[in-house]
Protein backbone atom coordinates (compact mmCIF):
# COMPACT_ATOMS: atom_id res chain seq x y z
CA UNK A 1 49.92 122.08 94.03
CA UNK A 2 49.46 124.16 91.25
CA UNK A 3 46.34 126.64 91.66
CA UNK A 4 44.44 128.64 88.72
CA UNK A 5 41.91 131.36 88.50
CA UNK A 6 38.62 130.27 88.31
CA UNK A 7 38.68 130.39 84.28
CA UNK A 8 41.27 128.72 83.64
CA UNK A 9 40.96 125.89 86.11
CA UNK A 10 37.00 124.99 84.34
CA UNK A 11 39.22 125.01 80.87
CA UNK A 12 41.78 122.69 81.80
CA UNK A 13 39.44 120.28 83.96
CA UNK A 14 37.40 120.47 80.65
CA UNK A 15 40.49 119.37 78.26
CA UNK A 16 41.56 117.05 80.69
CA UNK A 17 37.94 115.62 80.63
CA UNK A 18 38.06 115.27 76.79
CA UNK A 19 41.26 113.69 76.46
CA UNK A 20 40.55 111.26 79.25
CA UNK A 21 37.34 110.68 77.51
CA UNK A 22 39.20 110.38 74.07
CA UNK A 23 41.78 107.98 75.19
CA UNK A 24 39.33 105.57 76.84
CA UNK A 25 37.38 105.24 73.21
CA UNK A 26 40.38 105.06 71.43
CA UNK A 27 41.51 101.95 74.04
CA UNK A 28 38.07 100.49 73.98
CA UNK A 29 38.05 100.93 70.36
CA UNK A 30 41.39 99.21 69.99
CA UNK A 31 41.06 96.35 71.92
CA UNK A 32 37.77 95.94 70.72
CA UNK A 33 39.33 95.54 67.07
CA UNK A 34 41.87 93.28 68.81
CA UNK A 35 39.02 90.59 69.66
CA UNK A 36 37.32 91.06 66.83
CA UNK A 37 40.82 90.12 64.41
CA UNK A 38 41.05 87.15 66.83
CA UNK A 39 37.95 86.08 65.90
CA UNK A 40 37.58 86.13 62.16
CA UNK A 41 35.82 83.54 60.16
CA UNK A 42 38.42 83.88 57.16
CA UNK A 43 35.67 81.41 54.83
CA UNK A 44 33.10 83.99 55.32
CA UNK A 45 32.28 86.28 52.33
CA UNK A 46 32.31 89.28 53.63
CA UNK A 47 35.61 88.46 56.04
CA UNK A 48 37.43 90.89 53.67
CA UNK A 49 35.15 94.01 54.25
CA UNK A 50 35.88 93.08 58.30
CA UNK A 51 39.24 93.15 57.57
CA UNK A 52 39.23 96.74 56.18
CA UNK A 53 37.25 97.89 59.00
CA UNK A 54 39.74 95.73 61.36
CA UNK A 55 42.88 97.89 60.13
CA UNK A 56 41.13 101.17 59.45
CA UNK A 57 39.64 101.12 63.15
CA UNK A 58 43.11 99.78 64.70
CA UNK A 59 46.62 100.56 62.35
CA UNK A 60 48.60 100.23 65.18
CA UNK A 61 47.60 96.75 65.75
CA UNK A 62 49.92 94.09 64.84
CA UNK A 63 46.58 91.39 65.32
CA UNK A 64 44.19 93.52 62.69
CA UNK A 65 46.86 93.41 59.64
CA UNK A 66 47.90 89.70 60.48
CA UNK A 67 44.25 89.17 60.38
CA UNK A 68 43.76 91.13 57.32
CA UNK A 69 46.88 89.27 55.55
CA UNK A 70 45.31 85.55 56.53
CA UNK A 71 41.95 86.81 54.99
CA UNK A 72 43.45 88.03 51.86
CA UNK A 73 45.79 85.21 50.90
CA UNK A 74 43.39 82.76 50.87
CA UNK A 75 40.72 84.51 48.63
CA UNK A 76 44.03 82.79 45.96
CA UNK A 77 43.46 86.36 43.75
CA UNK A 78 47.02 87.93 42.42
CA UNK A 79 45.61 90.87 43.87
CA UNK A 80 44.70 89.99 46.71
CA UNK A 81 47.84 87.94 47.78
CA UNK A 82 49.87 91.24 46.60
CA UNK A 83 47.75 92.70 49.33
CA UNK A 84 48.12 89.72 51.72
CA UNK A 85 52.25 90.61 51.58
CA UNK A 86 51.50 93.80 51.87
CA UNK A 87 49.66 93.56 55.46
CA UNK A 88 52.17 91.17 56.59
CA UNK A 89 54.73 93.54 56.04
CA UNK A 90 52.53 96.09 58.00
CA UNK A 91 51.84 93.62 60.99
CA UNK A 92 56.44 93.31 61.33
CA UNK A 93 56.66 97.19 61.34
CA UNK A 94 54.18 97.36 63.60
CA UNK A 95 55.72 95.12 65.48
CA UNK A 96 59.45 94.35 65.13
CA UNK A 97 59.92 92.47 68.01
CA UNK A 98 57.82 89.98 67.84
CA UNK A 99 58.90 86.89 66.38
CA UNK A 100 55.73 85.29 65.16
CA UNK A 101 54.80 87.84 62.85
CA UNK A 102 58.33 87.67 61.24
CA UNK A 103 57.69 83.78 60.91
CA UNK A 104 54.60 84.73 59.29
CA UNK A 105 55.99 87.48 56.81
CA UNK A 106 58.49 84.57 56.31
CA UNK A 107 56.03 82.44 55.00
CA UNK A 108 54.63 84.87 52.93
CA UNK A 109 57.65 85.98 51.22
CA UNK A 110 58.30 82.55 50.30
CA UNK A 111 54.90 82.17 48.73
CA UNK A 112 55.54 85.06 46.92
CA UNK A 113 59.17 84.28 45.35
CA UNK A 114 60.79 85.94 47.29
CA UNK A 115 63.46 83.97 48.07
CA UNK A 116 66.13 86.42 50.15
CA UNK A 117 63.62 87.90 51.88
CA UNK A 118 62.08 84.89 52.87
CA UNK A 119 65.16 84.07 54.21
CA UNK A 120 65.80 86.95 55.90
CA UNK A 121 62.49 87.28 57.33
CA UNK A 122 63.20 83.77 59.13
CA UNK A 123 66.50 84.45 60.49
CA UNK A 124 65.12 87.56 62.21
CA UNK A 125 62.37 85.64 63.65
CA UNK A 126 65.10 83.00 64.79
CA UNK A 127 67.32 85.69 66.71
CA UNK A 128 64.43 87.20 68.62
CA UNK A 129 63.41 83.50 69.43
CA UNK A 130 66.69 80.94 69.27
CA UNK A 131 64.66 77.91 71.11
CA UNK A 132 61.39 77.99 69.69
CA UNK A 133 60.92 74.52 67.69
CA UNK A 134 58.15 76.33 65.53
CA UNK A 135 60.90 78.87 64.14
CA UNK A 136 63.15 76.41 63.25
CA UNK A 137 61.06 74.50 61.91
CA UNK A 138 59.50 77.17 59.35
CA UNK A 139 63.14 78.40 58.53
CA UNK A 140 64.45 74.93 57.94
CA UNK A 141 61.21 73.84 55.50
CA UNK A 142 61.80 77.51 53.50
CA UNK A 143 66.03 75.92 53.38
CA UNK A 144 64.65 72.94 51.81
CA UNK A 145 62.79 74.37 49.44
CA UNK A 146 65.36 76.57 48.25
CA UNK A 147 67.94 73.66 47.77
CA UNK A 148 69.93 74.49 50.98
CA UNK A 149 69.55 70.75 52.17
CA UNK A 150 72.05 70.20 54.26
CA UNK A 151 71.20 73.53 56.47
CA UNK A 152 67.67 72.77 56.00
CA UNK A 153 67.56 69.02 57.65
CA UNK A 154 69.66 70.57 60.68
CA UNK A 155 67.40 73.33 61.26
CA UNK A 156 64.51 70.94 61.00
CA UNK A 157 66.38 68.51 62.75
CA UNK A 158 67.11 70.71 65.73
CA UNK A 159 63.06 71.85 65.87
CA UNK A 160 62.61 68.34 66.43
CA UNK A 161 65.20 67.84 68.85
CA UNK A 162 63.63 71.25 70.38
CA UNK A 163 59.94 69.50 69.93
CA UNK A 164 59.58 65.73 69.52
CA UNK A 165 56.45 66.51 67.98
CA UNK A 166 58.33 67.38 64.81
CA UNK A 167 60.13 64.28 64.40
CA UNK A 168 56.98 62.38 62.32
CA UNK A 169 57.03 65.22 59.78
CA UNK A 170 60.81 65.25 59.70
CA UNK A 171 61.27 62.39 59.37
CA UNK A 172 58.57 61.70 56.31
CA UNK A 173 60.05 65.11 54.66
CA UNK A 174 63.76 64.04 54.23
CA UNK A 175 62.77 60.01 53.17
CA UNK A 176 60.81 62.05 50.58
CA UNK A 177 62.92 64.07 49.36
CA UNK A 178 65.71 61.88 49.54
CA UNK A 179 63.78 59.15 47.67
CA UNK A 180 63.56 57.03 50.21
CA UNK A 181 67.06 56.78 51.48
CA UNK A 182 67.40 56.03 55.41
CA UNK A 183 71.20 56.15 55.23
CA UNK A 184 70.85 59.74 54.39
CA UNK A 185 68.03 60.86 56.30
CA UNK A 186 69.82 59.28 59.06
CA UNK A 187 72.81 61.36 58.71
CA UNK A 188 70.72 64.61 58.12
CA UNK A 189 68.29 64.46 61.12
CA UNK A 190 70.83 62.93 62.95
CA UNK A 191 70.93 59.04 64.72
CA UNK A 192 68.92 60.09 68.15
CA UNK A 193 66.18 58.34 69.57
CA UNK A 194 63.39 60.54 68.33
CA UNK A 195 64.74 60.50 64.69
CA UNK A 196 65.31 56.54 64.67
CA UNK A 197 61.34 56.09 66.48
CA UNK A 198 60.24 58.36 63.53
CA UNK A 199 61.82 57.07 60.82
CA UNK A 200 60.26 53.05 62.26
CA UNK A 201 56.61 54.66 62.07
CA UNK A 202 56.86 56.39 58.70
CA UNK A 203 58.35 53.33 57.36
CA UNK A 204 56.21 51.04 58.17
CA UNK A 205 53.66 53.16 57.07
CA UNK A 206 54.89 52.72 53.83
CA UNK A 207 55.36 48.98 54.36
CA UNK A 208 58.92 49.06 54.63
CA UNK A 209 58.71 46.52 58.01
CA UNK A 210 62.63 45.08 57.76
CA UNK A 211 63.61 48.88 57.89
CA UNK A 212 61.16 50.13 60.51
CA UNK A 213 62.23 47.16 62.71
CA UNK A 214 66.31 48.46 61.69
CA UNK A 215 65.09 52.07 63.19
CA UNK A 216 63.44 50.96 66.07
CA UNK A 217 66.17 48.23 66.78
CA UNK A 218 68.27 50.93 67.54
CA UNK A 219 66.39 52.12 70.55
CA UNK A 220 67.67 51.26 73.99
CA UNK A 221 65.46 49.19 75.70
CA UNK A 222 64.99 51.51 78.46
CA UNK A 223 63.45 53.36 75.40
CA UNK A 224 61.26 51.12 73.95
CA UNK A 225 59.74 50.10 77.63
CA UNK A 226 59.25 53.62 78.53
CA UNK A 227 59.41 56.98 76.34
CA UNK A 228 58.87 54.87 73.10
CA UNK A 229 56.71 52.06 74.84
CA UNK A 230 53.27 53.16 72.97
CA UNK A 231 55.01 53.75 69.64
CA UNK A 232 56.53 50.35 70.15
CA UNK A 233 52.92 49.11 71.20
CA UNK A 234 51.87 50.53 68.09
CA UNK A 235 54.46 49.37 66.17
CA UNK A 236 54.11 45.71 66.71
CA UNK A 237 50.54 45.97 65.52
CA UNK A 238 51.38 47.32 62.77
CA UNK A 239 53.92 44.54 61.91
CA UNK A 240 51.67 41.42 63.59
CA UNK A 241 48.87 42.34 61.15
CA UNK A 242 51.40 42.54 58.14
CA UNK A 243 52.51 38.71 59.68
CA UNK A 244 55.79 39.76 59.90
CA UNK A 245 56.43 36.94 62.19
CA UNK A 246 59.64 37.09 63.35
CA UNK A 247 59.88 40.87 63.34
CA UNK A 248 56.77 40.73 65.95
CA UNK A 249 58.86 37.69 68.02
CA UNK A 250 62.06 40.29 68.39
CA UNK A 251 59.62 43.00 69.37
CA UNK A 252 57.54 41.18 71.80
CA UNK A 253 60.63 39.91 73.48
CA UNK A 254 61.74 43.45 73.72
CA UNK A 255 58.36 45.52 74.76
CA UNK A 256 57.27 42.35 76.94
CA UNK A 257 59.45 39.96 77.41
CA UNK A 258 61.26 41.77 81.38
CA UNK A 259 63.50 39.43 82.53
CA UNK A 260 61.92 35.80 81.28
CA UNK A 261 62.43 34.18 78.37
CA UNK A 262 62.36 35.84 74.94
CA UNK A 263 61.36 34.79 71.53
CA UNK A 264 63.69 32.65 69.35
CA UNK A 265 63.10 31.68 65.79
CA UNK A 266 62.89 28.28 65.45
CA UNK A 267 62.34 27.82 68.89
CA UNK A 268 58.61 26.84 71.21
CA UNK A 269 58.40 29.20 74.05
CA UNK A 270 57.84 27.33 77.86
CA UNK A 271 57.78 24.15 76.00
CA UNK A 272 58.69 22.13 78.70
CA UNK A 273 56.20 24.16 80.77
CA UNK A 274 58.09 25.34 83.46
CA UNK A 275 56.94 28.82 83.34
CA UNK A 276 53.43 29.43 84.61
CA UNK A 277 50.10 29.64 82.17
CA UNK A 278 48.00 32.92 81.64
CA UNK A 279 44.85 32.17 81.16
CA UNK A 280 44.12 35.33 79.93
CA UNK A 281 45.76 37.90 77.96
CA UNK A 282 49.10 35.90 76.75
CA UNK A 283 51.05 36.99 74.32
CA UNK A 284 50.90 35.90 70.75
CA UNK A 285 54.48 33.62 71.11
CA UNK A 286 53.76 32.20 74.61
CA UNK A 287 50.75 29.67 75.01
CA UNK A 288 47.23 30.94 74.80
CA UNK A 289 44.57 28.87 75.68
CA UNK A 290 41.19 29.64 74.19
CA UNK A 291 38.07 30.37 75.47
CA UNK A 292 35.55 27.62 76.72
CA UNK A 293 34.73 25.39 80.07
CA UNK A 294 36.60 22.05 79.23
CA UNK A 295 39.17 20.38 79.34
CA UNK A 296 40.78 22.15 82.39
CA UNK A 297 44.42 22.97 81.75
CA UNK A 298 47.34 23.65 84.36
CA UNK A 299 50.81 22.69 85.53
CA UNK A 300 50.88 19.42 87.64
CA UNK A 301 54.33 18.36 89.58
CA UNK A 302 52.37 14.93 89.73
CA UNK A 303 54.10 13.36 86.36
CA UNK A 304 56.54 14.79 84.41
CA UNK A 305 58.39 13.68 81.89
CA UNK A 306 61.61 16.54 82.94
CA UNK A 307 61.53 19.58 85.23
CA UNK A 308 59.49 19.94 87.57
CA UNK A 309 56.00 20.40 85.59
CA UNK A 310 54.15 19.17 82.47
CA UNK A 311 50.92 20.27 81.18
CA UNK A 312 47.51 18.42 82.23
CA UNK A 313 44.44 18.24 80.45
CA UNK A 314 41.32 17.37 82.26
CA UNK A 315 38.47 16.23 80.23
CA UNK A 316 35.01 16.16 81.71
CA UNK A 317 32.53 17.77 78.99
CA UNK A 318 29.78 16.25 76.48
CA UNK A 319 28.77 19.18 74.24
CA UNK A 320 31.19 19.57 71.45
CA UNK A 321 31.20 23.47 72.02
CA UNK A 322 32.72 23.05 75.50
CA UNK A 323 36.41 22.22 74.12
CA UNK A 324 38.91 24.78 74.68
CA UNK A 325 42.65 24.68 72.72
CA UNK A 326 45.78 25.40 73.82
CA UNK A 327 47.99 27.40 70.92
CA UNK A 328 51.51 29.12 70.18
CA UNK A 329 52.53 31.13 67.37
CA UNK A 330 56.28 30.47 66.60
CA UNK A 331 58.91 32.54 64.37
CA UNK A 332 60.54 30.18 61.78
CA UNK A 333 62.65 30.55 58.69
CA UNK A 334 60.55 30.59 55.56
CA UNK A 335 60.87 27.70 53.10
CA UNK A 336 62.84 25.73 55.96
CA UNK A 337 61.83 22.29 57.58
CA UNK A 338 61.12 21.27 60.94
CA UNK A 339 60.24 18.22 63.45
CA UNK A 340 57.82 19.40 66.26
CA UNK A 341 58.71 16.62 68.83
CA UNK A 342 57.01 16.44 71.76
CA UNK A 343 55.99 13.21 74.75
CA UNK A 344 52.66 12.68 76.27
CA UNK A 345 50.26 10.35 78.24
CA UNK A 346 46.80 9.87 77.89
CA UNK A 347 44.04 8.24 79.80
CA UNK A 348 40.81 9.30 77.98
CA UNK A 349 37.60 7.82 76.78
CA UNK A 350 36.04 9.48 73.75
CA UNK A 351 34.81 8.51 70.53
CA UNK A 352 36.59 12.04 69.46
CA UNK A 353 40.77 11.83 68.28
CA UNK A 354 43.24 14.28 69.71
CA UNK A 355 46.32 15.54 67.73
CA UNK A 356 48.51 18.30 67.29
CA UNK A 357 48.24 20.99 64.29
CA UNK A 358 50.88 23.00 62.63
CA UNK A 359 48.86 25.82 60.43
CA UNK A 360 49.89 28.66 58.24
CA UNK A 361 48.79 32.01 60.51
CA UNK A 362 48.66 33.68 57.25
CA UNK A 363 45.49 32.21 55.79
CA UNK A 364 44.65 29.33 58.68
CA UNK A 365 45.91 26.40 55.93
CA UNK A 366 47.21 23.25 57.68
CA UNK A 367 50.57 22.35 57.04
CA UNK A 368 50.73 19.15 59.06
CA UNK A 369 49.22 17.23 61.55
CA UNK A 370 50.51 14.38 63.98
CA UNK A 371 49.09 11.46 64.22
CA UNK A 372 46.20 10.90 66.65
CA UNK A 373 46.85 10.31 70.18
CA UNK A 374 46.41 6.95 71.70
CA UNK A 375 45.90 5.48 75.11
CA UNK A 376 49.43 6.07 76.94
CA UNK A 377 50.04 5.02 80.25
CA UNK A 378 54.06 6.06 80.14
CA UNK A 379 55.58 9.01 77.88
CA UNK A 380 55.13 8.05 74.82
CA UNK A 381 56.84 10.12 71.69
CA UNK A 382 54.51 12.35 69.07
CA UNK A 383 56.51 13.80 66.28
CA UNK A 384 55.15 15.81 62.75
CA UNK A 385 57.50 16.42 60.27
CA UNK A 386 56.49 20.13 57.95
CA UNK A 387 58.02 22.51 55.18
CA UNK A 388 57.10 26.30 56.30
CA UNK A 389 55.77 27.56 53.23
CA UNK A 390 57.82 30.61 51.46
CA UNK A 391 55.13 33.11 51.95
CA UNK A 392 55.63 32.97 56.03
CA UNK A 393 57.86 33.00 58.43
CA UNK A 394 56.10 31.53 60.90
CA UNK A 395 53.61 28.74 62.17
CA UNK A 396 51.05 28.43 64.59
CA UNK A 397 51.15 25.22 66.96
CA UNK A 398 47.51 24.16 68.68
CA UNK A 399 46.28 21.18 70.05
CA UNK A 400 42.85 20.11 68.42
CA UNK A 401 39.72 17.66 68.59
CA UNK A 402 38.63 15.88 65.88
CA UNK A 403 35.81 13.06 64.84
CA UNK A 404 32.82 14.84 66.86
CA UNK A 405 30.83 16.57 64.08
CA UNK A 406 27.48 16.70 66.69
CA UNK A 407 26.48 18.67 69.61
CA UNK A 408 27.13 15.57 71.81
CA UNK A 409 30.55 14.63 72.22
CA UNK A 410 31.51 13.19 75.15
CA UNK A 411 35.28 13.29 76.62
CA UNK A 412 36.35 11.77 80.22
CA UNK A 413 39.87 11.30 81.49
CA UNK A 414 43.58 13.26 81.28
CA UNK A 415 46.67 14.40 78.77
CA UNK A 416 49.72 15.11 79.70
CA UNK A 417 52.55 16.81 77.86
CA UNK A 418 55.93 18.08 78.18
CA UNK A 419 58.97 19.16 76.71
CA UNK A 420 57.17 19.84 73.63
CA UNK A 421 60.30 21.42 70.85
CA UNK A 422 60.92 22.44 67.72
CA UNK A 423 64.10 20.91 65.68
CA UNK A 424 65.33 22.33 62.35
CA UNK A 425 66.07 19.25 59.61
């Protein structure tokens, strides 16, 4: 232990009380510019005046000159962006090892027109961080605007490959730039599942369905049930509202469809009515059966025309309100004609007729309508002959009451139908 006379010891206690004292202001004073930097309202009016105080009070401070640079550039003055570059470039030698602030003076110098040391601003920040999406993705945008394309798209490409949540913007960045070519953007970003579930959203943003549903084709369907399943989700309601018929069909069969049947143009879903009913929440292409108390509706094994089930209607009602429809949409090839066939027997006393509808889903017009129903004891045949307009590609098939036009409108007795089809002419 080192000893001193009695002098000398009260002078260095002293000193060492002073620079202890010193250093804790200084730290206090430094971190306390540190929070403040963080917390800058950069719209304020007098942010700038906080910023000189920020890097007079702390120069050592990487956080006070980044603040100082944000608060300057966006005042927009020559001046002050000259001044903007200028603290960035204070905030990297500050701190060289820190790859943010290179990103940042990276983005600067690019605002600036500085082109090579833009560059070279980026590719420091990459080496000190190689896997950070946000790097890559700064570097590859500065690329792209310098004409460097091809490096560009694979340095944005990777980011998104580091960072799904890149492939939107990615994607939306080289269909612009490439004026819309998928082929190409494709080849850039690279054919992965995150490029091809971008490129379906920003393309049907911009109403581009057949090529969405080309991207998102190219999923696997372990994809679109799982990783992809709420783009997909998303997707399809995108396309259903823009009655892209058979588009939504494919998709459905996809997202929904497990290991039953699927969707097929051209083609009524269960309509022999093997398959059980939902009564609720059914899919747009299987049958949906609409809200109300009567008639009942269900399978019965107790007549069938084939299989082992048909479809019975139980009618029991006398307010007009109580009838409930059954209804399928089905994907069909536009301008083409069909025969909806189908075989039923009735036993039912009403003043009301019963039929079957084919309608345009596009703007509810009827296309055709069958004849009415009559009293049937055996399976008797029901066919309606329609042309699918151009504008659609695809109809909507409900069963429907007619002739009641009052509240009262009493129905007793059963339907039955099966093996209900569609046949191309």
């Amino acid at each position: 232990m080192l000893k001193f006379a009695p002098p000398y010891g009260r002078v260095v206690m002293i000193a060492t009380a002073v620079l202890f004292v010193l250093a804790a202001y200084l730290f206090v004073k430094w971190n306390f510019a540190n929070t403040i930097a963080s917390m800058v309202d950069t719209t304020r009016p007098e942010a700038k005046i906080i910023a000189d105080w920020l890097v007079e009070t702390a120069p050592n401070d990487p956080e006070t000159h980044y603040a100082a640079a944000i608060v300057y550039e966006r005042t927009f003055e020559p001046e002050d962006l000259t001044r903007s570059l200028a603290e960035y470039e204070t905030s990297v030698a500050v701190a060289p090892h820190n790859y943010i602030v290179w990103t940042n003076l990276g983005r600067a110098r690019d605002r600036s027109g500085d082109v090579d040391g833009a560059e070279a601003a980026f590719a420091k920040a990459l080496a000190l961080a190689p896997n950070y999406a946000s790097v890559r993705w700064a570097y590859g945008n500065s690329l792209i605007r310098h004409e460097k394309t091809d490096e560009g798209f694979a340095m944005i490409a990777n980011a998104a490959a580091f960072d799904p949540k890149y492939a939107d913007s990615a994607a939306s960045i080289s269909l612009q730039i490439l004026g819309g070519d998928v082929v190409q953007a494709r080849r850039l970003l690279g054919d992965t599942p995150d490029t091809n579930a971008a490129l379906a959203k920003v393309l049907a943003a911009e109403r581009r369905y057949e090529e969405a549903f080309d991207a998102w084709s190219r999923l696997s369907l372990d994809d679109k049930t799982t990783r992809f399943k709420d783009m997909s989700v998303t997707l399809l309601g995108v396309v259903s509202e823009a009655r892209k018929i058979r588009i939504a069909a494919a998709m459905t069969g996809d997202i929904f469809g497990g290991n039953g049947a699927k969707p097929v143009t051209g083609q009524i879903s269960n309509g022999g009515f093997e398959d059980s009913l939902k009564m609720r929440g059914a899919q747009a292409f299987e049958w949906n059966i609409a809200e109300g108390t009567d008639p009942q509706i269900g399978l019965s094994t107790a007549a069938k025309r084939s299989g082992n089930y048909s479809l019975w209607l139980t009618f029991d009602s006398f307010e007009s309100k109580a009838f409930r429809s059954i209804f399928q949409t089905v994907a069909v090839v536009p301008g083409a004609t069909y025969e909806l066939e189908g075989f039923y027997r009735a036993d039912i006393k009403s003043k009301a007729t019963f039929k079957w509808e084919v309608i345009d889903p596009t703007n509810s017009g009827r296309i055709a309508v069958s004849d009415d129903l009559t009293l049937a004891g055996d399976w008797t045949t029901l066919r309606v002959k329609f042309t699918v307009p151009e504008s659609t590609d695809g109809v909507l098939i409900r069963f429907i009451r007619e002739g009641c036009g009052v509240a009262a409108c009493p129905v007793s007795g059963k339907i039955a139908f099966d093996d209900l089809s569609l046949k191309q002419q």
